[in-house]
Protein backbone atom coordinates (compact mmCIF):
# COMPACT_ATOMS: atom_id res chain seq x y z
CA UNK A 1 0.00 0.00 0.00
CA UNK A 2 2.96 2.40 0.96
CA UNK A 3 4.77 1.96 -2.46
CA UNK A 4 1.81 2.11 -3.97
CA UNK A 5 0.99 5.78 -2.85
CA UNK A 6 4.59 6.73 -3.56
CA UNK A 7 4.23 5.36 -7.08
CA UNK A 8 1.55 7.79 -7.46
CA UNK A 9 3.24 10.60 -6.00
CA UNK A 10 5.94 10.22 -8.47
CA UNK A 11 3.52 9.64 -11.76
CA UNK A 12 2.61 13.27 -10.64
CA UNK A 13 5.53 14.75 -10.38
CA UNK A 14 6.07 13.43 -14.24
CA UNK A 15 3.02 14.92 -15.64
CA UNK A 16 1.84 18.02 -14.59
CA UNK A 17 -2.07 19.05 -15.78
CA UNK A 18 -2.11 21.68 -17.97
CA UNK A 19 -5.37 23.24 -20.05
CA UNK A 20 -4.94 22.53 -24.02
CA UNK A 21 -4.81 26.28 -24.25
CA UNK A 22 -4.71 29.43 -22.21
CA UNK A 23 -7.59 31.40 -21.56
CA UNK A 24 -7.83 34.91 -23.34
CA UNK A 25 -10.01 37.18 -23.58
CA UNK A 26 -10.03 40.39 -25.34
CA UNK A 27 -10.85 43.98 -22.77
CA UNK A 28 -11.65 47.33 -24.23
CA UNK A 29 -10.62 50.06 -21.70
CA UNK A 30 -11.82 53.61 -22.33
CA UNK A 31 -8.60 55.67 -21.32
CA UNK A 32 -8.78 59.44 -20.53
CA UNK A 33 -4.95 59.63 -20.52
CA UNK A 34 -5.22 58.86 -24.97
CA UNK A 35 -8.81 59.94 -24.86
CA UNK A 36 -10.14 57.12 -26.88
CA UNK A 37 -10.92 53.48 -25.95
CA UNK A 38 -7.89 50.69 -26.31
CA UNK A 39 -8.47 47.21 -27.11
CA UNK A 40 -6.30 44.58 -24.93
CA UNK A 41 -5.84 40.98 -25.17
CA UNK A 42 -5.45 39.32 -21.92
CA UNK A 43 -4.11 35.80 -21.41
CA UNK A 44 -4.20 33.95 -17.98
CA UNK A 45 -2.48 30.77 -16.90
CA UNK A 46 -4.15 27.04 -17.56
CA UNK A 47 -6.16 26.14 -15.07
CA UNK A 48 -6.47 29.99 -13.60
CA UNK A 49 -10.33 29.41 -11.94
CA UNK A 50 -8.78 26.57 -9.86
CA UNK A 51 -5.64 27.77 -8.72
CA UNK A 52 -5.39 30.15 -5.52
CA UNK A 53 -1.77 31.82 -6.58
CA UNK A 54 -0.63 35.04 -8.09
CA UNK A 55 1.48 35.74 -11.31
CA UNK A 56 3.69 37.57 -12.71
CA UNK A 57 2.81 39.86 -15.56
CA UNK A 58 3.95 40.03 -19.27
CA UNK A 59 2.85 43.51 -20.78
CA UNK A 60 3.90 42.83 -25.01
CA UNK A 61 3.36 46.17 -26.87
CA UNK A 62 1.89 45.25 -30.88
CA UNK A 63 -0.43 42.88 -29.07
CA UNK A 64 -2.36 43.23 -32.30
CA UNK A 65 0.47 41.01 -34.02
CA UNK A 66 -0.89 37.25 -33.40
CA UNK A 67 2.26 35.92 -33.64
CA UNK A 68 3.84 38.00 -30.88
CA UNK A 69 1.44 37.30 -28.14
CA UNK A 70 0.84 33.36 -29.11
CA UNK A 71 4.74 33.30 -29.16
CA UNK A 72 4.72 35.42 -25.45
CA UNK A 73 1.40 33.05 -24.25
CA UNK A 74 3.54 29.68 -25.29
CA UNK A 75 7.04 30.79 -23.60
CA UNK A 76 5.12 31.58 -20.69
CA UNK A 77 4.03 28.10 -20.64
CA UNK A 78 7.00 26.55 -21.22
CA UNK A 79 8.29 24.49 -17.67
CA UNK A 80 10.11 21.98 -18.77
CA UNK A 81 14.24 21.85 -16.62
CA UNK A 82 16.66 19.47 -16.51
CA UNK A 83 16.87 18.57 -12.90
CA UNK A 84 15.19 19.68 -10.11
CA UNK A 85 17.75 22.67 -9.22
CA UNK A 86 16.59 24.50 -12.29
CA UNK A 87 13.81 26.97 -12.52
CA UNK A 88 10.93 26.39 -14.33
CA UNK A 89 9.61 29.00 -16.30
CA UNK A 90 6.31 30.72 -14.02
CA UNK A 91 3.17 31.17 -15.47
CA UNK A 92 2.38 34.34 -16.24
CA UNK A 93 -0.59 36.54 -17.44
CA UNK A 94 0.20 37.96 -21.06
CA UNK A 95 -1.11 41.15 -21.76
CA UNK A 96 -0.96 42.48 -25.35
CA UNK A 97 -1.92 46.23 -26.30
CA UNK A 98 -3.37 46.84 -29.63
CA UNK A 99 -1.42 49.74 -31.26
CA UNK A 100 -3.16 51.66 -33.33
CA UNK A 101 -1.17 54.61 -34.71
CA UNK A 102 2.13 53.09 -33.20
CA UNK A 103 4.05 56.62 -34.65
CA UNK A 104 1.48 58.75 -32.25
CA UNK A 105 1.81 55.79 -29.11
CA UNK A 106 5.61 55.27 -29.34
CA UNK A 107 6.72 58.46 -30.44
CA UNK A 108 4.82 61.91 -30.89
CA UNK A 109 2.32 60.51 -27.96
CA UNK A 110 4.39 58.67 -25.81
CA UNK A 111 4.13 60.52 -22.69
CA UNK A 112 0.53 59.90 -22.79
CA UNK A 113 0.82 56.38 -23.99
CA UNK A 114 3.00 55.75 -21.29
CA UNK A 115 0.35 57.18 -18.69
CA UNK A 116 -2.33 54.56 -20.24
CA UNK A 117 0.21 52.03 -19.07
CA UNK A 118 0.92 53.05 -15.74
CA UNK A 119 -2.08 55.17 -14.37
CA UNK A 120 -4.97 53.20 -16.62
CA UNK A 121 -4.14 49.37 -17.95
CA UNK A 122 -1.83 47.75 -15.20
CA UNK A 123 -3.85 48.90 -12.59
CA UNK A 124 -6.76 47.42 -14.33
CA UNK A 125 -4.59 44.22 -14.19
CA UNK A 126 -4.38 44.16 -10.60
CA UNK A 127 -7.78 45.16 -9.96
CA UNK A 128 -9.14 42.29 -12.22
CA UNK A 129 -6.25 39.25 -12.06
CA UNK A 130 -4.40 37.79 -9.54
CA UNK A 131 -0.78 39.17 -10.20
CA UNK A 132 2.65 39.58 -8.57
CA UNK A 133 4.50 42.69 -8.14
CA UNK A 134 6.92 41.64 -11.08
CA UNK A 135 5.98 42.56 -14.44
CA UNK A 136 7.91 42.13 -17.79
CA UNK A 137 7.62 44.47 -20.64
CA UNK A 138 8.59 43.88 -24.25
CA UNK A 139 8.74 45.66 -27.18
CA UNK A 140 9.61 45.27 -30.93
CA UNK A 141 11.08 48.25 -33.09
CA UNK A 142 9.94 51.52 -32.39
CA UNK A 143 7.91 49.90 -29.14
CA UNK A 144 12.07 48.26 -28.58
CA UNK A 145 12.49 52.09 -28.48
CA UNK A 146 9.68 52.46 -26.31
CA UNK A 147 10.45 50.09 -24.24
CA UNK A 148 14.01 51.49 -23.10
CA UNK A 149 12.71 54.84 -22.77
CA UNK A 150 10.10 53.58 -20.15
CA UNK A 151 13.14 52.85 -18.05
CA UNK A 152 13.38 56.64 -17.82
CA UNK A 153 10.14 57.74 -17.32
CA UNK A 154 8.66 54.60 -15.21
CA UNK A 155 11.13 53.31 -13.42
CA UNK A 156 9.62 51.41 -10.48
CA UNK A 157 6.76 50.34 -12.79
CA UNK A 158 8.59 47.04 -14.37
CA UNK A 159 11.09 44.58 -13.15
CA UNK A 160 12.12 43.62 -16.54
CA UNK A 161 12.20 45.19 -19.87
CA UNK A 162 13.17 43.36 -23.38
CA UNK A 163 13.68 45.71 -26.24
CA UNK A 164 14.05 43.90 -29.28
CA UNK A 165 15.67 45.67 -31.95
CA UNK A 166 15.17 49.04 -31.22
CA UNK A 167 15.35 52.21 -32.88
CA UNK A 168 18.20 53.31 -31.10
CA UNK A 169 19.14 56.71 -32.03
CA UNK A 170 22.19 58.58 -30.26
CA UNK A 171 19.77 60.93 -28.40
CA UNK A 172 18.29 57.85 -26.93
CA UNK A 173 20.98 55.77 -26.56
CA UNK A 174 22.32 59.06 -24.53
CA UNK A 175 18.39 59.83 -22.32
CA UNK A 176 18.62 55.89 -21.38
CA UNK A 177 22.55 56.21 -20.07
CA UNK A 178 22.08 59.64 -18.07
CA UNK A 179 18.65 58.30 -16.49
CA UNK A 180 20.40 55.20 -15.73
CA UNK A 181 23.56 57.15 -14.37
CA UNK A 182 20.60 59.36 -11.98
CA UNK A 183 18.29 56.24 -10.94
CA UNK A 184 21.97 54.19 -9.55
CA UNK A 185 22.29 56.94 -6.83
CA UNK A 186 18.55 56.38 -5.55
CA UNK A 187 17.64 52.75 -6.62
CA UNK A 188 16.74 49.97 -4.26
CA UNK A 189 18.41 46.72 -3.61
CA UNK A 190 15.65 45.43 -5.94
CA UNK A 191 17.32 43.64 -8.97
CA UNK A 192 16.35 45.21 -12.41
CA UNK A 193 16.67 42.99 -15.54
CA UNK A 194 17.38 44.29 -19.25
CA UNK A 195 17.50 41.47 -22.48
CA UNK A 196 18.59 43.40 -25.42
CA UNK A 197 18.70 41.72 -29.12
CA UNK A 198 18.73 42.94 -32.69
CA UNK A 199 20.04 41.02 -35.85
CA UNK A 200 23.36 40.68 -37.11
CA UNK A 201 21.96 41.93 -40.81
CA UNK A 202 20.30 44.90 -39.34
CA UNK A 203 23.51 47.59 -38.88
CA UNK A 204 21.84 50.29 -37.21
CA UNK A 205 20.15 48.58 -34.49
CA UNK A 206 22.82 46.06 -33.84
CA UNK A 207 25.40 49.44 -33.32
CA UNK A 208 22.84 50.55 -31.02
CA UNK A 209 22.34 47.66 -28.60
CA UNK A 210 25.96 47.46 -28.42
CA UNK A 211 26.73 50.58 -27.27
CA UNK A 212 23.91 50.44 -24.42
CA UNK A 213 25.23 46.57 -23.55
CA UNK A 214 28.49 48.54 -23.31
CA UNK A 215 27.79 51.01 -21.32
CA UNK A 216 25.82 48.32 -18.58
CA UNK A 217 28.94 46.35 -18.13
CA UNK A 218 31.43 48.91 -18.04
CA UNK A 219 29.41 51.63 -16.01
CA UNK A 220 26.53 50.07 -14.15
CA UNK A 221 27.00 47.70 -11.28
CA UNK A 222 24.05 46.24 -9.33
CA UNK A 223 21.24 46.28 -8.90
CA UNK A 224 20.88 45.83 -12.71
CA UNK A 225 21.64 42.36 -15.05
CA UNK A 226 21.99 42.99 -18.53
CA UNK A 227 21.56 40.11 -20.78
CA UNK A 228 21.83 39.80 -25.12
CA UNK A 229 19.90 37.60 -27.47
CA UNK A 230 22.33 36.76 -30.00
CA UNK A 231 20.56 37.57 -33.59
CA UNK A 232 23.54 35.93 -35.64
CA UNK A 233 21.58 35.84 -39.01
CA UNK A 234 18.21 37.25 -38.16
CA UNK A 235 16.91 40.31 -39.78
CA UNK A 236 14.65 43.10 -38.16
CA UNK A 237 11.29 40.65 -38.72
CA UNK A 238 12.83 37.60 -37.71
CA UNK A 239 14.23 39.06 -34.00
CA UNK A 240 10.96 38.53 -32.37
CA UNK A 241 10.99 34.39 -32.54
CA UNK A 242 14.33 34.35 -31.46
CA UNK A 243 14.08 37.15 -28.39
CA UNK A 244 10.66 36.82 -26.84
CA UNK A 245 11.22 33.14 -25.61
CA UNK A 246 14.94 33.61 -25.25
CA UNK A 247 14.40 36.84 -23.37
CA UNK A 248 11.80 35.65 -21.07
CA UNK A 249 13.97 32.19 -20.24
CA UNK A 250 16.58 35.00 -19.11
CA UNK A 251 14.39 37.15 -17.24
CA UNK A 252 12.97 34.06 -14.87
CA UNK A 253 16.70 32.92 -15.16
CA UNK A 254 17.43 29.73 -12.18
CA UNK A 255 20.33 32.57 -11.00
CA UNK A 256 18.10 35.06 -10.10
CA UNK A 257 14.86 33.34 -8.87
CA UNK A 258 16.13 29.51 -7.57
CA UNK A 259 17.46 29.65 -4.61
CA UNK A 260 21.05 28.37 -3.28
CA UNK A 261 22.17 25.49 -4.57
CA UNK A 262 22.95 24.15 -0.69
CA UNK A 263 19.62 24.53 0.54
CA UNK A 264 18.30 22.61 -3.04
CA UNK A 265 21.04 19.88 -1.97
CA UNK A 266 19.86 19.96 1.84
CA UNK A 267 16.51 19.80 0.58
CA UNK A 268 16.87 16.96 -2.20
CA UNK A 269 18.99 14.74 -0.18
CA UNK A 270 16.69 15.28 3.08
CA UNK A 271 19.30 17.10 5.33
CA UNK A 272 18.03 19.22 8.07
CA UNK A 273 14.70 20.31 9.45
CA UNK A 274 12.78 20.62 5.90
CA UNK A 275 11.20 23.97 6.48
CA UNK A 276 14.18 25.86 8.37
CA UNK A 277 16.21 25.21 4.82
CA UNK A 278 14.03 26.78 2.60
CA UNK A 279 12.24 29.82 4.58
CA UNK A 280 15.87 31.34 4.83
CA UNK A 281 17.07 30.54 1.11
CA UNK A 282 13.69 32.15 -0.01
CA UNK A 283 14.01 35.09 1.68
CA UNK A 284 17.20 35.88 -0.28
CA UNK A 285 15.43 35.30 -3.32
CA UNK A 286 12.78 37.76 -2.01
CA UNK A 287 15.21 40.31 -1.19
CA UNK A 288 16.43 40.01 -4.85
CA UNK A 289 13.55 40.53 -6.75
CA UNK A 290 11.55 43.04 -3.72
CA UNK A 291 8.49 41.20 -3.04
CA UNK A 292 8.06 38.01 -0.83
CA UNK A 293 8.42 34.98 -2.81
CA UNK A 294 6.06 31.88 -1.72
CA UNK A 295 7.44 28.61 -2.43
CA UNK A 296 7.16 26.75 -5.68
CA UNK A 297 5.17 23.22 -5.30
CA UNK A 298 8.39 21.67 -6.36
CA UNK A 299 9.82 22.72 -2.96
CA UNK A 300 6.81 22.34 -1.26
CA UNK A 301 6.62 18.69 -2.12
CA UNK A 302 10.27 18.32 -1.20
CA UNK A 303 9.42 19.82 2.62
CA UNK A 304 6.71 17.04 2.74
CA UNK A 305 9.02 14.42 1.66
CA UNK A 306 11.48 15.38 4.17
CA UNK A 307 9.36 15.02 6.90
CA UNK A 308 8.08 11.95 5.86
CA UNK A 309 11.37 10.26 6.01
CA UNK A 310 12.41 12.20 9.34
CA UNK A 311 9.54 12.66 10.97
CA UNK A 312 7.15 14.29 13.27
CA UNK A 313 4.85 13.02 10.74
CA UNK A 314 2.44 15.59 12.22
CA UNK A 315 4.70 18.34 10.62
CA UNK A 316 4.29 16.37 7.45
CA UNK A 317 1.00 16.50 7.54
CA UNK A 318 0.71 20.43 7.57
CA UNK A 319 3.19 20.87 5.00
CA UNK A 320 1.20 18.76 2.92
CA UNK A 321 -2.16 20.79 3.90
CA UNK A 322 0.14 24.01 2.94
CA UNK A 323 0.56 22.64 -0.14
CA UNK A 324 -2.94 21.44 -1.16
CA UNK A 325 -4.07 25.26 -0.03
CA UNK A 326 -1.12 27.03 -2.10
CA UNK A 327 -1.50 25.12 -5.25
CA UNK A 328 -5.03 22.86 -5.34
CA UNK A 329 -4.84 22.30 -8.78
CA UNK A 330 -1.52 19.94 -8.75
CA UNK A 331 -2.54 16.78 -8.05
CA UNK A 332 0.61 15.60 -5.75
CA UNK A 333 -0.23 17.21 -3.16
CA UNK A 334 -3.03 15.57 -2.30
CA UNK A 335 -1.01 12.25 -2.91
CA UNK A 336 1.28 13.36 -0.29
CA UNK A 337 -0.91 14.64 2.00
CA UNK A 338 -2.54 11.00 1.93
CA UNK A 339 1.46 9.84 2.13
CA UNK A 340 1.54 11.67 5.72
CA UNK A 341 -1.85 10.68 6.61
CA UNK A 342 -0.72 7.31 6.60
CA UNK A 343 2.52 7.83 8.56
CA UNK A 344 -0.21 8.85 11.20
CA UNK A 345 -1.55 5.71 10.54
CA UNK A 346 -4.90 8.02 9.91
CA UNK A 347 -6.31 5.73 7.05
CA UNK A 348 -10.10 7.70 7.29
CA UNK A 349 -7.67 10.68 6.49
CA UNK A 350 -5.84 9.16 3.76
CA UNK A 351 -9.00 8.09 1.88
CA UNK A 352 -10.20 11.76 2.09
CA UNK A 353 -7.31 12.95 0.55
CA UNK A 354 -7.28 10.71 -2.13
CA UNK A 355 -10.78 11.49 -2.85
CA UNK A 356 -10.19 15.10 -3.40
CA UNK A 357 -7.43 14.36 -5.22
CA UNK A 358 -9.49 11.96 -7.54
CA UNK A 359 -12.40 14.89 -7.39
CA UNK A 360 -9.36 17.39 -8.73
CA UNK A 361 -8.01 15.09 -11.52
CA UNK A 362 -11.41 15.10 -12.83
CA UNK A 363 -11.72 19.07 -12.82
CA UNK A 364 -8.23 19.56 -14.08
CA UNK A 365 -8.12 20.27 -17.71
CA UNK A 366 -5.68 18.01 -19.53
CA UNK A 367 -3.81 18.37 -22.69
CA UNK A 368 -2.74 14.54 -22.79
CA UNK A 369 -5.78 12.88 -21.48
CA UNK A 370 -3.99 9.47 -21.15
CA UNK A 371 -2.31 11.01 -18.54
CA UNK A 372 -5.76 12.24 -16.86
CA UNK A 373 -6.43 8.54 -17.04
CA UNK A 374 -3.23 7.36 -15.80
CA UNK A 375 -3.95 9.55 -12.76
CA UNK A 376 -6.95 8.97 -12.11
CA UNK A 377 -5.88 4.62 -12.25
CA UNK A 378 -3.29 5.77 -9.89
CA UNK A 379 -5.65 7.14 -7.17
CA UNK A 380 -8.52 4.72 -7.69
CA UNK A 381 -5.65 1.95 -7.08
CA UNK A 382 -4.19 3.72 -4.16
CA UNK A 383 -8.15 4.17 -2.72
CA UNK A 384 -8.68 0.03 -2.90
CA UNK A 385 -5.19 -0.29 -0.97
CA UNK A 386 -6.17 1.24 2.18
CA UNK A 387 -8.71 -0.33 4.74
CA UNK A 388 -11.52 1.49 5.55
């Protein structure tokens, strides 16, 4: 019965549920700062009605190009790591703005464009979506241009900016360096994050991002981390596939938002009291990015399981619970909450956990439903096994 629970626990770490698509819907907001109404298209996470979490936010100016935002929805979905010290890429809400007259938003009417951002659509966001205080924004062209100047004139308002090729003219090559120079004195220990690209065959662009990548490395120390997509080959049109999933990997980059690798190994290997490792190594992560970081279910899982092999089994218990309230939609948890039900040798417990986990399987919206099926084999099997 014990191995048979455990078997069940891993098939769920080695398929995670996921919807066959994310949900989007499109929002028209009527903004006094342009004085006209804006269409937005809004993406949330698989399985967003289930889950209790928060996310962070990807704002992607030309939401109007398709390919952009399915390309910014799909990286955002992207999880898969190598080994269980990697970071796996967050979900995230996807916000794409319609431009309209992208010369009058980007350029003549930026100031006011860049008030409908700040002032108008992201709180909108917050109002209406369940989001983190870490938002990424990214921008093609003249919105690459954009983009960098926002650095400048809203500087607390985004974590993480990719500009891909931008119109990088001297004069704003020059506004981004001296606003840069003037934010260093006053900024916070908060860590800010720039991804730069443009193509090799595009001169004028490349010769700009070089000079800014430049000017990062030789004259800005933390708190910012400056990263390039290499565009060996790519034209102006072709940057985009190349940047936005490159550029987000490096944003949510295992460096910056995984924590040590001697709590992972504490953790892994089942050294120490489970949750006296991570509480410390996340609150270094916290003080990196400025907001308090909760812990992923990977780690959460890994806190149960340590328990479970040390003991009290009562403390296993409530770490389980923690996780089954954090993250209801992933199925483990309720397979290891029935794991340290039975080290209480609570079998009336077990059975109720494996219940709700069958009951959540069933809600869950698959994209492989053999998998659903697998699952739901795996908990029916692992109900039989345990006396009433």
């Amino acid at each position: 019965m014990r191995s048979r629970l455990l078997t069940l626990a891993l098939a769920a770490v080695l398929a995670h549920p996921t919807d066959v698509a994310a949900q989007s819907r499109v929002v028209r907001i009527a903004s006094k700062a342009l004085g006209e109404t804006r269409v937005v298209h809004i993406s949330v996470p698989p399985n967003y009605r289930l889950a209790k979490q928060r996310y962070p936010v990807v704002l992607l100016l030309d939401g109007q190009v398709r390919p952009f935002f399915d390309l910014a929805v799909a990286t955002a979905g992207y999880d898969l790591i190598g080994n269980m010290r990697e970071f796996a890429m967050p979900q995230q809400i996807v916000v794409g703005v319609e431009q309209g007259d992208r010369s009058a938003d980007l350029a003549r009417n930026d100031v006011a464009f860049t008030r409908f951002l700040t002032e108008e659509l992201l709180p909108y966001v917050d109002r209406e979506y369940r989001t983190l205080p870490f938002r990424t924004l990214i921008g093609h062209s003249l919105a690459g241009r954009f983009a960098l100047l926002t650095l400048c004139r809203a500087p607390d308002q985004f974590s993480a900016t990719v500009a891909i090729s931008p119109s990088v003219s001297d004069s704003v090559s020059l506004a981004v360096m001296s606003c840069v120079r003037q934010q260093a004195g006053t900024a916070s220990a908060r860590m800010r994050q720039l991804v730069l690209s443009a193509g090799s065959v595009e001169t004028r662009s490349m010769a700009g991002v070089q000079r800014l990548v430049q000017f990062f490395r030789d004259s800005v120390a933390a708190p910012w981390r400056v990263r390039r997509v290499d565009g060996e080959g790519l034209g102006h049109t072709e940057t985009p596939l190349a940047t936005i999933p490159a550029g987000l990997r490096s944003v949510f980059a295992t460096e910056v938002w995984e924590i040590a690798r001697p709590a992972a190994d504490s953790l892994l290997m089942r050294l120490g009291e489970p949750q006296r490792v991570l509480d410390p190594a996340l609150a270094v992560v916290s003080t990196r990015l400025g907001f308090r970081v909760e812990p992923s279910p990977k780690w959460m899982a890994e806190v149960v399981r340590g328990y479970l092999k040390h003991g009290p089994a009562d403390s296993a218990v409530a770490a389980a619970r923690r996780m089954t309230a954090a993250y209801p939609e992933d199925v483990l948890g309720y397979a290891l909450l029935a794991d340290a039900q039975l080290a209480k040798r609570d079998n009336a417990a077990a059975r109720r956990a494996l219940v709700e986990g069958l009951s959540m399987v069933d809600k869950v919206a698959w994209f492989d439903e053999t998998q659903r099926e697998i699952q739901r084999a795996h908990f029916r099997s692992s109900l039989d096994g345990i006396p009433p």
